[in-house]
N, C-alpha and C. Protein backbone atom coordinates (compact mmCIF):
# COMPACT_ATOMS: atom_id res chain seq x y z
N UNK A 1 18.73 -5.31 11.18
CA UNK A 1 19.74 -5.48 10.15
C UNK A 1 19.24 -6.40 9.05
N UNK A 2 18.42 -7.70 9.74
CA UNK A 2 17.91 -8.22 8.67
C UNK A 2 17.28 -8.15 7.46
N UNK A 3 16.37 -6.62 7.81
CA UNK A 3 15.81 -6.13 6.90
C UNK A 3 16.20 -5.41 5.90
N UNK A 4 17.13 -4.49 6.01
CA UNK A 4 17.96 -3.98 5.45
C UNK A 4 18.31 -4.58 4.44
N UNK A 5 18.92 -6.18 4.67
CA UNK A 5 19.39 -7.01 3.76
C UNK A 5 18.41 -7.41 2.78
N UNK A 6 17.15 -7.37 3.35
CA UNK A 6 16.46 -7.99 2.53
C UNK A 6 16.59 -7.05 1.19
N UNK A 7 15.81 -5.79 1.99
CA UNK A 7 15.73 -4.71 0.99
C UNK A 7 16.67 -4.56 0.10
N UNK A 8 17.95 -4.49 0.05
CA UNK A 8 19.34 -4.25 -0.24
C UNK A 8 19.29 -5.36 -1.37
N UNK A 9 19.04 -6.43 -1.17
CA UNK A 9 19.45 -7.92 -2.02
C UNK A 9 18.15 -7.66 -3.01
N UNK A 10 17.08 -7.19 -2.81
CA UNK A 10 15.60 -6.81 -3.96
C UNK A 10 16.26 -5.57 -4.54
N UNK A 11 16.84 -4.66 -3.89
CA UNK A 11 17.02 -3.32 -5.08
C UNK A 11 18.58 -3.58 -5.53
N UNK A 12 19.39 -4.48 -4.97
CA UNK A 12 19.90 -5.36 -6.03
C UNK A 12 20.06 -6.14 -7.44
N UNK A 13 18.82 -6.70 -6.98
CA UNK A 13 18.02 -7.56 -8.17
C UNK A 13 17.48 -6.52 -9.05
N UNK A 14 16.91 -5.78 -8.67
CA UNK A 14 16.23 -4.83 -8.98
C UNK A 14 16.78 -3.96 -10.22
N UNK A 15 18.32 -3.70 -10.07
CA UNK A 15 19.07 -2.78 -10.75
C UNK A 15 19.65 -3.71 -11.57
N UNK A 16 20.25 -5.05 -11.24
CA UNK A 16 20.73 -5.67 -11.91
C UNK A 16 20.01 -7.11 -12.66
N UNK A 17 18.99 -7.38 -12.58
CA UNK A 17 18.16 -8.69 -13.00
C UNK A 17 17.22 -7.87 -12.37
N UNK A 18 15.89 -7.55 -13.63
CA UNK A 18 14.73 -7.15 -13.31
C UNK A 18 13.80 -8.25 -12.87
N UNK A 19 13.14 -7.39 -11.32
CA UNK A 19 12.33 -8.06 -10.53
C UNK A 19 11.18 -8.88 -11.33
N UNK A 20 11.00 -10.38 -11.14
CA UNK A 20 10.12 -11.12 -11.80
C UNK A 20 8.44 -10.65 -11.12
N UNK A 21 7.76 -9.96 -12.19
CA UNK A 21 6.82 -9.73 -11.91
C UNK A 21 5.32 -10.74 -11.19
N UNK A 22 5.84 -12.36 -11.49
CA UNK A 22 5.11 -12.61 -12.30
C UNK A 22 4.89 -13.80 -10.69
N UNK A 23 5.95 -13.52 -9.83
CA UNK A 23 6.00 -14.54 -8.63
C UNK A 23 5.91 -13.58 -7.73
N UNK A 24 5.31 -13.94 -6.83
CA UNK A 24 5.31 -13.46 -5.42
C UNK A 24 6.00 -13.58 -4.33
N UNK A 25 6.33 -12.44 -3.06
CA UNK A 25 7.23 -12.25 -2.27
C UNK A 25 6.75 -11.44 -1.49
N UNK A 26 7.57 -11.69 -0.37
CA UNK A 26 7.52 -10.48 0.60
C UNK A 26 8.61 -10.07 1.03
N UNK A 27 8.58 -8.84 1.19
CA UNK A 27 9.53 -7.83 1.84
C UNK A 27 9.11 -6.70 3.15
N UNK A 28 10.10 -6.92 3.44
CA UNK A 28 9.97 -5.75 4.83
C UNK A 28 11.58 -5.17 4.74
N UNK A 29 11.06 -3.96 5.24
CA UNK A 29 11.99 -2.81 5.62
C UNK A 29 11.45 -1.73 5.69
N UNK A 30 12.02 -0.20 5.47
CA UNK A 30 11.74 0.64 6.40
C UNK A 30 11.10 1.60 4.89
N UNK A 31 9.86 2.37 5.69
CA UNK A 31 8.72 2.73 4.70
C UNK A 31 9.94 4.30 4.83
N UNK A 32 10.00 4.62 3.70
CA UNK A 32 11.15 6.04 3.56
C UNK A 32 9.85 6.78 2.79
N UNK A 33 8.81 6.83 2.11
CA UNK A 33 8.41 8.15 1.75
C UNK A 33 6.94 7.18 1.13
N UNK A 34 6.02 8.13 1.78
CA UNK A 34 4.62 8.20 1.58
C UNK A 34 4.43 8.89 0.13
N UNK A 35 3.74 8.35 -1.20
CA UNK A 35 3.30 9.12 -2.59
C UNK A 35 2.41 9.64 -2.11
N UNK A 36 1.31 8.87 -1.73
CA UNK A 36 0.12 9.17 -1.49
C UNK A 36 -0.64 7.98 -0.53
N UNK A 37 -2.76 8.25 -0.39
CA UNK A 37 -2.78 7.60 0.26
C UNK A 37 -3.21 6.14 0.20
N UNK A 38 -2.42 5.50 -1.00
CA UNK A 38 -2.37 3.80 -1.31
C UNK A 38 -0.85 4.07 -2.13
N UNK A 39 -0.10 4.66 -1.92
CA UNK A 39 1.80 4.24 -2.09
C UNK A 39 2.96 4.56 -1.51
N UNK A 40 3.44 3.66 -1.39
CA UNK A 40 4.54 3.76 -0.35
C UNK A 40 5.15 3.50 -0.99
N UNK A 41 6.65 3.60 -0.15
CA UNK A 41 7.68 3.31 -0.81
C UNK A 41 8.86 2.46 0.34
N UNK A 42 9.11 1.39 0.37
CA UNK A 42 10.08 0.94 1.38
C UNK A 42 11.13 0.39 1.05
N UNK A 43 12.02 1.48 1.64
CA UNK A 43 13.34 1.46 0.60
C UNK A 43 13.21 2.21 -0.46
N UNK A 44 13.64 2.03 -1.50
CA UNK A 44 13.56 2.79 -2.83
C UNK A 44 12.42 2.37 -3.46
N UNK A 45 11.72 0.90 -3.12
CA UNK A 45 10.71 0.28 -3.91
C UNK A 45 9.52 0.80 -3.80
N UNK A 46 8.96 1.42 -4.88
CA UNK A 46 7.40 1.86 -4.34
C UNK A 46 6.63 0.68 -4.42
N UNK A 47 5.30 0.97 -3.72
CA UNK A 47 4.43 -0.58 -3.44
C UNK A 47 3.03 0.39 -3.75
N UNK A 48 2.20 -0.18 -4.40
CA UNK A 48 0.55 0.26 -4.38
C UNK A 48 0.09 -0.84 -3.62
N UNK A 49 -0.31 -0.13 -2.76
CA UNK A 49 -1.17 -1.09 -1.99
C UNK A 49 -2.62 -1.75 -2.34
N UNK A 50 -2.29 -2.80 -2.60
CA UNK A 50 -3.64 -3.60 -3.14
C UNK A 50 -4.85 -3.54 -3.02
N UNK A 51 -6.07 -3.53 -3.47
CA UNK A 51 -7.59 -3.73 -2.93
C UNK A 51 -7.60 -2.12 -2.40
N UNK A 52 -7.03 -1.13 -2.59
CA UNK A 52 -7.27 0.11 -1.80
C UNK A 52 -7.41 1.40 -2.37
N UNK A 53 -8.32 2.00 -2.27
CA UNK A 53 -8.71 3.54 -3.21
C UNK A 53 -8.50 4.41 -2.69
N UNK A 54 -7.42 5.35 -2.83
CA UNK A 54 -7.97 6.92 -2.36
C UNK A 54 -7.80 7.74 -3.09
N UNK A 55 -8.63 8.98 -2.50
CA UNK A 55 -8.74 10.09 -3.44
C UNK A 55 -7.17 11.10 -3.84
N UNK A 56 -7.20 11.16 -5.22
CA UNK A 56 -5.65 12.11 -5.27
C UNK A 56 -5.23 12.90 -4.27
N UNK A 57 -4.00 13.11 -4.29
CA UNK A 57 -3.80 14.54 -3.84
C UNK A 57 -4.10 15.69 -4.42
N UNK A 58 -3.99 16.80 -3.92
CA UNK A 58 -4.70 17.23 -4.88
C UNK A 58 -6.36 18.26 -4.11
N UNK A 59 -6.88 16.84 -3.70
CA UNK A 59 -8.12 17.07 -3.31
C UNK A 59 -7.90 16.85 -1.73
N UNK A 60 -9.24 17.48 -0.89
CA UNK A 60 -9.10 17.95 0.72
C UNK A 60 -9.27 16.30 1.22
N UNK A 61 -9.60 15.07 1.00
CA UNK A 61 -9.87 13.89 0.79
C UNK A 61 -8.38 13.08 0.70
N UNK A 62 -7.65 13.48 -0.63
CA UNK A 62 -7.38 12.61 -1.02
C UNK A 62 -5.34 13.24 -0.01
N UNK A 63 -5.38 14.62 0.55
CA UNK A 63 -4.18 15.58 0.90
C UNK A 63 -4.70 14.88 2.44
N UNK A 64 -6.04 14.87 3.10
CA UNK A 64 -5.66 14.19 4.47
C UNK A 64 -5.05 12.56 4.40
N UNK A 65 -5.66 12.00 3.64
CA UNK A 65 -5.13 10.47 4.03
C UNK A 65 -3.43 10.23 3.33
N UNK A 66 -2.83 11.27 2.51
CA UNK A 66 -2.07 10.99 2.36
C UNK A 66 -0.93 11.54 3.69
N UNK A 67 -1.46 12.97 4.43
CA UNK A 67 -0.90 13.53 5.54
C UNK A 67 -0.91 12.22 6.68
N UNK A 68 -1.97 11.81 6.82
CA UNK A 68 -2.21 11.01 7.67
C UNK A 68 -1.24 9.79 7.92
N UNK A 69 -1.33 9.03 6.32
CA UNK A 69 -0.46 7.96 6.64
C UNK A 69 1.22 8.13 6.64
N UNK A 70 1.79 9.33 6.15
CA UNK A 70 3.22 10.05 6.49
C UNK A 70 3.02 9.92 8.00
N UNK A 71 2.36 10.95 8.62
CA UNK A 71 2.27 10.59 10.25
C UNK A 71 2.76 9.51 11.10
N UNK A 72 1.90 8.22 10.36
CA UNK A 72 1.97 7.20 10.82
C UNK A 72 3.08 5.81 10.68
N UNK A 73 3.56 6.48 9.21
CA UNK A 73 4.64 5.33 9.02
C UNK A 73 5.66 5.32 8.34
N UNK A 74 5.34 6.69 8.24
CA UNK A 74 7.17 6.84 8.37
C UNK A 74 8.10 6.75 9.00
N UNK A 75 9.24 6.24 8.48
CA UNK A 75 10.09 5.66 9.02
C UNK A 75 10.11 4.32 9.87
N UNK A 76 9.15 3.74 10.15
CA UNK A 76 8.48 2.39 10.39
C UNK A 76 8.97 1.54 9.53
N UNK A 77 8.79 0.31 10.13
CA UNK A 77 9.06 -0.75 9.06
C UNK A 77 7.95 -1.71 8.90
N UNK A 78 7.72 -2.36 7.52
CA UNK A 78 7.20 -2.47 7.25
C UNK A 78 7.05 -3.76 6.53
N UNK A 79 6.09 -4.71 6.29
CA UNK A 79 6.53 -6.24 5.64
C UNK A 79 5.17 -6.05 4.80
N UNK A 80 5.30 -6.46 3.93
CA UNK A 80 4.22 -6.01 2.84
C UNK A 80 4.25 -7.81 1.94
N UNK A 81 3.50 -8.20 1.61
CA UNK A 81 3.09 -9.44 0.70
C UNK A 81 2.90 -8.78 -1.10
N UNK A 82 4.21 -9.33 -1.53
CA UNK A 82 3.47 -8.56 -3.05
C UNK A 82 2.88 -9.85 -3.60
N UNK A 83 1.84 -9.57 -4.84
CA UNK A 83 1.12 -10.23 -5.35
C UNK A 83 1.71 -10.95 -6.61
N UNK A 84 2.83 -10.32 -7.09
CA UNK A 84 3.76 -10.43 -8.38
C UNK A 84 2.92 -9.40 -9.70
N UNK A 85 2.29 -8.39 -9.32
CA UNK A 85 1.75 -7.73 -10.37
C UNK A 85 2.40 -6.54 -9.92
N UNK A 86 2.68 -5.72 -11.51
CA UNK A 86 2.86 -4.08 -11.34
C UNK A 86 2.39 -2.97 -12.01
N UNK A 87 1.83 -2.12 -11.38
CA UNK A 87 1.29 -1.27 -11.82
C UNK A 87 2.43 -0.06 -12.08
N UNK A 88 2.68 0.85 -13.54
CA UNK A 88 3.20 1.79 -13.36
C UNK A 88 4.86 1.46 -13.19
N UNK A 89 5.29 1.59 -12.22
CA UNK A 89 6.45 1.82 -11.54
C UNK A 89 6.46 0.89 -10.54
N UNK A 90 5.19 1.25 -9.53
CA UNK A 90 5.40 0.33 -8.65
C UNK A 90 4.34 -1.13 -8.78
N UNK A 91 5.44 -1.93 -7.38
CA UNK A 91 4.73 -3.31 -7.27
C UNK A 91 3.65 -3.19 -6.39
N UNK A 92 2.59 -4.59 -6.44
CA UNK A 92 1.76 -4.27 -6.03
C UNK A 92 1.34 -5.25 -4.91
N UNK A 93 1.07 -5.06 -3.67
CA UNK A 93 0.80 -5.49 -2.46
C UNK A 93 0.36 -5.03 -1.22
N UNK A 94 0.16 -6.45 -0.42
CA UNK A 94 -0.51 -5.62 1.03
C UNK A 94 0.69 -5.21 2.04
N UNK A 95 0.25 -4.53 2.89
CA UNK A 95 1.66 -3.87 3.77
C UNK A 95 1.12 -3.91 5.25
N UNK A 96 2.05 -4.11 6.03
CA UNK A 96 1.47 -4.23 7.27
C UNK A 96 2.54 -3.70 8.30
N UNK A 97 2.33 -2.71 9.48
CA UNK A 97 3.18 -2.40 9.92
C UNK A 97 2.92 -2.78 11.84
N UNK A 98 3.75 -2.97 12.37
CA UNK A 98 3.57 -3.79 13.95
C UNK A 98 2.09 -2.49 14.78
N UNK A 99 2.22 -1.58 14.64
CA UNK A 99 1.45 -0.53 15.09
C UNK A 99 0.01 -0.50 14.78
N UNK A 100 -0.36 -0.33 13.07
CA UNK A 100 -1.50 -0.36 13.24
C UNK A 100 -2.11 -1.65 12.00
N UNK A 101 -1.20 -2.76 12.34
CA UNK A 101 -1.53 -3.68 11.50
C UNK A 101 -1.76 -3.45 9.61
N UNK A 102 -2.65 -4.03 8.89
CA UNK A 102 -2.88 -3.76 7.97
C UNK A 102 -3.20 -2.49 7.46
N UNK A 103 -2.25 -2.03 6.60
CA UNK A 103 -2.40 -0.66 6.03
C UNK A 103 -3.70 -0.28 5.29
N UNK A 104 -3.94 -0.86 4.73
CA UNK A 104 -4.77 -0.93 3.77
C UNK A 104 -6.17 -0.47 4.55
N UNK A 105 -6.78 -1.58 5.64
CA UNK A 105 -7.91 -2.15 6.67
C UNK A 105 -7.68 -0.55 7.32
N UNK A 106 -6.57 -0.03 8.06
CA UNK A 106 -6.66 0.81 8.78
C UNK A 106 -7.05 2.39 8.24
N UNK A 107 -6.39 2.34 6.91
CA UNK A 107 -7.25 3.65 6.40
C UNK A 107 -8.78 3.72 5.87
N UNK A 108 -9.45 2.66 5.85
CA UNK A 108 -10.50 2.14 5.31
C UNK A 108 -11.34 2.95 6.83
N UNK A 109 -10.64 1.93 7.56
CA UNK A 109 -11.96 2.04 8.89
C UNK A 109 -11.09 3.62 9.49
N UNK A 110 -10.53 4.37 8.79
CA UNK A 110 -10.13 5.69 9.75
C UNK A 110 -11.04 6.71 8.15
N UNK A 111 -11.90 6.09 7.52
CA UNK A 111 -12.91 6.87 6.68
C UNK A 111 -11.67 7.61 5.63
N UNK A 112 -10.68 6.99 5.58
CA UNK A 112 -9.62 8.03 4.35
C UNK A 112 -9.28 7.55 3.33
N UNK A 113 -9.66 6.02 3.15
CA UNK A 113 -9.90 5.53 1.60
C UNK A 113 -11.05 4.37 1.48
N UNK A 114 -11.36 3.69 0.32
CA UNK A 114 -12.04 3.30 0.57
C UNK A 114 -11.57 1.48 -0.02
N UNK A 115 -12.48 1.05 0.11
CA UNK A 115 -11.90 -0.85 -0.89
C UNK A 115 -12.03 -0.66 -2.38
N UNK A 116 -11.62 -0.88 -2.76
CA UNK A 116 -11.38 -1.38 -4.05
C UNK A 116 -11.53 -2.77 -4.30
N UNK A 117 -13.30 -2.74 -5.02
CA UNK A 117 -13.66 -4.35 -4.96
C UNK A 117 -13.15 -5.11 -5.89
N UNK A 118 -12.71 -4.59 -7.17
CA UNK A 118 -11.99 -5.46 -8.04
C UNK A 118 -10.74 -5.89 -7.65
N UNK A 119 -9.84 -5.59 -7.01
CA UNK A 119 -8.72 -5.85 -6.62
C UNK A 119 -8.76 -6.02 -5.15
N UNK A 120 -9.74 -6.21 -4.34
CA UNK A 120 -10.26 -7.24 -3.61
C UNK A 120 -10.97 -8.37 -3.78
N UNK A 121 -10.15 -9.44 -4.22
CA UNK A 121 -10.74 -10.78 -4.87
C UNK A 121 -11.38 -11.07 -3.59
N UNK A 122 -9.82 -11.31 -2.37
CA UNK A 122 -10.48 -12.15 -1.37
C UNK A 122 -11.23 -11.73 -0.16
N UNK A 123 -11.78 -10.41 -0.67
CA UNK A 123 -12.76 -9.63 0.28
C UNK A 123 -12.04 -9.47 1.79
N UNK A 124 -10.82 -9.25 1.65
CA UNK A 124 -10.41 -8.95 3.08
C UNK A 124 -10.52 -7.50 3.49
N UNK A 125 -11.23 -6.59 2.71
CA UNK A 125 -11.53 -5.36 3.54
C UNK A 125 -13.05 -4.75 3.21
N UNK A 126 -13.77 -6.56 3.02
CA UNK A 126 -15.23 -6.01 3.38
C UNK A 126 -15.44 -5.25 4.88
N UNK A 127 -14.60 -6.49 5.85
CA UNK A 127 -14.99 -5.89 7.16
C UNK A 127 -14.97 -4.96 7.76
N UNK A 128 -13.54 -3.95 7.23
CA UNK A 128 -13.43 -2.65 7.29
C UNK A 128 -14.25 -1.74 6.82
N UNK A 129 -14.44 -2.24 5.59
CA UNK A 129 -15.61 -1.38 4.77
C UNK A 129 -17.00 -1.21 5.46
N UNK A 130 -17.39 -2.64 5.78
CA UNK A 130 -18.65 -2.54 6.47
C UNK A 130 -18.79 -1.36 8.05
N UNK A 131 -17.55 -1.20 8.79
CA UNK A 131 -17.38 -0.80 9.82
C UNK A 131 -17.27 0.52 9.76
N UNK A 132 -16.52 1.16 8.33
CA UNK A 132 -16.12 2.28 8.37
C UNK A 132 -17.72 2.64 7.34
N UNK A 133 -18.23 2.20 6.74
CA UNK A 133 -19.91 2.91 6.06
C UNK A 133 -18.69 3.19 4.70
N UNK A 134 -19.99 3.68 4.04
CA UNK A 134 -19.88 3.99 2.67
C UNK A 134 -18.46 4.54 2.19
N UNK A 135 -17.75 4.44 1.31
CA UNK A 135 -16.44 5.39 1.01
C UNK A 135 -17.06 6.50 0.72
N UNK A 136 -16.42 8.19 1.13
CA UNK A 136 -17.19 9.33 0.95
C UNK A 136 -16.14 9.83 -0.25
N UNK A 137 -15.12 8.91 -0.60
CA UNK A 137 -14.29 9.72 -1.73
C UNK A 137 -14.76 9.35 -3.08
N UNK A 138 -13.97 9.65 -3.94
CA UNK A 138 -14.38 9.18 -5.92
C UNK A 138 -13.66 7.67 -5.89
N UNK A 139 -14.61 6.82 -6.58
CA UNK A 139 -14.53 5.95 -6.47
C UNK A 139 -14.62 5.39 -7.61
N UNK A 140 -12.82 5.15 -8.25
CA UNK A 140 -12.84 4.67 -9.80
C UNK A 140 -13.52 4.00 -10.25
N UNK A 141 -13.82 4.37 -11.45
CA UNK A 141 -14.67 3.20 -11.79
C UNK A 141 -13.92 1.73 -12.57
N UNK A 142 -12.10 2.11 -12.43
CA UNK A 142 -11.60 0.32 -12.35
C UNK A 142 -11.78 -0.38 -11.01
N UNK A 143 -12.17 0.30 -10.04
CA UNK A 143 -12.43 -0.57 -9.09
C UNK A 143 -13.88 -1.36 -8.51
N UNK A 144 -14.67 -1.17 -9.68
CA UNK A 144 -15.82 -1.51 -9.73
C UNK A 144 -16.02 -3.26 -10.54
């Protein structure tokens, strides 16, 4: 229930006093719909997940990791750290769910996206990276 509230009191704010981009927070609640495979959405809020690349949909690359992580977490809940930056629409942060820990780390080392070194300041998914080998997808060149 707690979570709920949380969520509820942010898309609150949200509708009525736009979310301050500019401070950081975390939220958890329940991941309702996979974009693709670095956005979620929990609750109504979409989230890009930070430091993380994958290939569009679209492409045989970019249609598994987005199948993949629907699989996995939907309907799950979810506590994510935003950074206070937004890209687009959505905010931007890490997400973590009780199952397979860090979202981000786990598609890395399951070979379905890759790091994104610019928006990995604090190199927390070298280790994944190193474990999972080279990213085999397109690899923006803002994340360079």
């Amino acid at each position: 229930m707690r979570a709920k509230i949380k969520v509820a009191v942010l898309l609150l704010f949200g509708v009525f006093w736009p979310i301050n981009v500019s401070a950081q927070a975390e939220l958890t609640g329940q991941i309702t719909h996979v974009r693709d495979g670095d956005t979620i959405e929990v609750g109504n809020i979409a989230i890009r997940l930070n430091g993380l690349t994958c290939d569009e949909r679209g492409t045989a690359l970019g249609d598994r990791a987005t199948a993949y992580l629907r699989s996995q977490v939907l309907g799950k809940t979810a506590t994510c750290s935003l950074n206070g930056e937004r890209t687009y629409d959505r905010l931007v942060g890490r997400c973590a769910t009780e199952d397979l820990g860090d979202i981000g780390a786990h598609l890395i080392t399951q070979q379905l996206c890759g790091r994104c070194e610019r928006y990995d300041s604090g190199n927390e998914y070298v280790q994944a990276q190193t474990k999972a080998g080279p990213y085999a997808g397109t690899m923006p060149s803002y994340c360079k």
